[in-house]
Protein backbone atom coordinates (compact mmCIF):
# COMPACT_ATOMS: atom_id res chain seq x y z
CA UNK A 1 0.00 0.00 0.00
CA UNK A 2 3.45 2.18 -0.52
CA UNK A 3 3.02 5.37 -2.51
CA UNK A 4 -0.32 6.68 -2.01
CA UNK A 5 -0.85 10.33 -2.53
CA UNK A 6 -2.14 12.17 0.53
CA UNK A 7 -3.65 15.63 0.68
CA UNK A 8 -3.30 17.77 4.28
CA UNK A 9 -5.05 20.54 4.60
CA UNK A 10 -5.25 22.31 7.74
CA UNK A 11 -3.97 26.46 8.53
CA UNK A 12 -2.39 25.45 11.49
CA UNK A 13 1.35 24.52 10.61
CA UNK A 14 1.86 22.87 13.97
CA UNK A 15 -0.95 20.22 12.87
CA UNK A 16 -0.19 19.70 9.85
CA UNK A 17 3.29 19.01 11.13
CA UNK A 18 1.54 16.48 13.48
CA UNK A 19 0.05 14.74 10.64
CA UNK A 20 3.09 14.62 8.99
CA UNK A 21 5.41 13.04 11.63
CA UNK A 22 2.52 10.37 11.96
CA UNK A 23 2.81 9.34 8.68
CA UNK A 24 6.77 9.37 8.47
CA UNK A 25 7.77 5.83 7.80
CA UNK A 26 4.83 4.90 5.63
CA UNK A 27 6.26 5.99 2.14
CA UNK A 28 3.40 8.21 0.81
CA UNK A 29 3.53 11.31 -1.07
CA UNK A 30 2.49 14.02 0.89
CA UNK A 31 1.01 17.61 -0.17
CA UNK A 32 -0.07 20.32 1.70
CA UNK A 33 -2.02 23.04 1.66
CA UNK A 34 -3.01 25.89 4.29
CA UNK A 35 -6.78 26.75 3.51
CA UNK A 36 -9.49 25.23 1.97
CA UNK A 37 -9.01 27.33 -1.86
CA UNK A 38 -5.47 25.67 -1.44
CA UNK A 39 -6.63 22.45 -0.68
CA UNK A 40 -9.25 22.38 -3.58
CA UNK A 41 -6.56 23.54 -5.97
CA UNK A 42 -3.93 21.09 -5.32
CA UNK A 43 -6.45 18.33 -5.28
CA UNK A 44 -7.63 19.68 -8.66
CA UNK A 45 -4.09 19.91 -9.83
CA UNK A 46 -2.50 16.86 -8.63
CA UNK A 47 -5.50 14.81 -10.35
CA UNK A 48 -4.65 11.57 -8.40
CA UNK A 49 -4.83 12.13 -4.52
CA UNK A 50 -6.00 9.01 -2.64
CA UNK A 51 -6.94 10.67 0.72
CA UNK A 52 -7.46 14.22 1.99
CA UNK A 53 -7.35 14.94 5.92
CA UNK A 54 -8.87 18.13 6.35
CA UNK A 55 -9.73 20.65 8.92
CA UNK A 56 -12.99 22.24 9.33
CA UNK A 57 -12.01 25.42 10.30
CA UNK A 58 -10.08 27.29 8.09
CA UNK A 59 -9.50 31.13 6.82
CA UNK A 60 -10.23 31.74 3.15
CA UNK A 61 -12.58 28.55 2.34
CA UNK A 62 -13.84 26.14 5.42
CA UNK A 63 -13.56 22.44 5.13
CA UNK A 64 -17.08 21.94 4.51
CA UNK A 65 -17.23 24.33 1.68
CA UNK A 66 -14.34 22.78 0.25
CA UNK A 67 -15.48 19.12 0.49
CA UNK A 68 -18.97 20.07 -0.80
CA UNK A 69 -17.16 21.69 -4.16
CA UNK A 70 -14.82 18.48 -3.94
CA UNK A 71 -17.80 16.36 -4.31
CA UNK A 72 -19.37 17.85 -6.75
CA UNK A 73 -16.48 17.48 -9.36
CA UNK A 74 -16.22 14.18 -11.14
CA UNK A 75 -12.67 14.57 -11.05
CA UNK A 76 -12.45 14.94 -7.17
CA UNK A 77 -15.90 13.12 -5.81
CA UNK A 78 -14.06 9.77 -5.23
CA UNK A 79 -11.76 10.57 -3.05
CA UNK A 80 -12.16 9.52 0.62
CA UNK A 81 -11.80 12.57 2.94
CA UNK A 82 -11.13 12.47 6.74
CA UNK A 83 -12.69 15.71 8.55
CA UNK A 84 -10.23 17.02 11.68
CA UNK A 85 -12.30 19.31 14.12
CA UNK A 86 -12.41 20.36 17.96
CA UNK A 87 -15.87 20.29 17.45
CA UNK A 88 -17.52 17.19 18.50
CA UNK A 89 -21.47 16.28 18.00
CA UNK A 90 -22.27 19.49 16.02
CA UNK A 91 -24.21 20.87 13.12
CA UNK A 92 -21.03 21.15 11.18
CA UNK A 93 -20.22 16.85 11.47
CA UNK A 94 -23.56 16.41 10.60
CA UNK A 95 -23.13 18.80 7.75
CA UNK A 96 -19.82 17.12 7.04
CA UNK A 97 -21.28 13.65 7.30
CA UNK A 98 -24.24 14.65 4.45
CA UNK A 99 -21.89 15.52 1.96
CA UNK A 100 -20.00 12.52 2.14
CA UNK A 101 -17.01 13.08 4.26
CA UNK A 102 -15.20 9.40 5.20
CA UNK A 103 -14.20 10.25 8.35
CA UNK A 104 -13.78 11.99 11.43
CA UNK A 105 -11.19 12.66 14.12
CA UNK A 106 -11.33 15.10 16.94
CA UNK A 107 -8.03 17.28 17.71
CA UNK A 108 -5.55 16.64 19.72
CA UNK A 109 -5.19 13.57 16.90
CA UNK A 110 -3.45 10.13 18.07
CA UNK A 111 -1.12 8.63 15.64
CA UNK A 112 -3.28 5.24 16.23
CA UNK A 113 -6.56 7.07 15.05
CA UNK A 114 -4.27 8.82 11.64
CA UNK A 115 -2.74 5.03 10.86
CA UNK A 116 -6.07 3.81 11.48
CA UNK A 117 -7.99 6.00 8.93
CA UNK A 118 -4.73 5.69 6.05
CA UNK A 119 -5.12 1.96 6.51
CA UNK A 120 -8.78 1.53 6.23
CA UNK A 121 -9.73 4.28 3.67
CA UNK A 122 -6.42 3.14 1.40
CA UNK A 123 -7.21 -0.22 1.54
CA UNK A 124 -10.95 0.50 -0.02
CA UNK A 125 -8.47 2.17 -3.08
């Protein structure tokens, strides 16, 4: 399951940096991008990403309105997309959850929960 491509979006440099060191080891190509226009761009551009983690809130475009134009692009609409939020149990995951986002997983984020999610939405790839 080597050389996946895998999209982070997330304004906070510190978690994406998180993300990052949890997936060291694993031998995927990782992007990343600091808002939401970003994130929709590079996914757009790079044609062939096989999972985006995403945060919800973000400056510029939110997560939400980025997976909802995501989704709505033949191009993009396949791709499996795990949701990263402080939020837990609100209108915005059920929001999130209607437009067809994978999966969740609730800040501070566990390298256990990120491993889980590569390994389960990569292996439906």
């Amino acid at each position: 399951m080597s050389g996946k491509k895998i999209l982070v979006i997330d304004d906070s440099t510190t978690a994406r940096q998180l993300i990052l060191n949890h997936l060291e080891g694993l031998k995927h190509n990782i992007i990343e991008a600091v808002d939401g226009d970003e994130g929709l761009q590079k996914a757009l551009d790079e044609g062939d990403v096989d999972l985006i983690f995403s945060d919800i809130n973000m400056p510029q475009m939110n997560g939400l309105e980025m997976v909802e134009r995501l989704k709505k692009n033949p191009k993009t609409a396949s791709i499996p997309i795990c949701m990263l939020t402080t939020e837990t149990g609100s209108e915005e995951l059920m929001r999130a959850k209607s437009l067809g986002v994978s999966a969740f997983l609730v800040k501070p984020i566990k390298k256990e929960q990120i491993l889980a999610v590569v390994n389960g939405l990569l292996a439906a790839r």
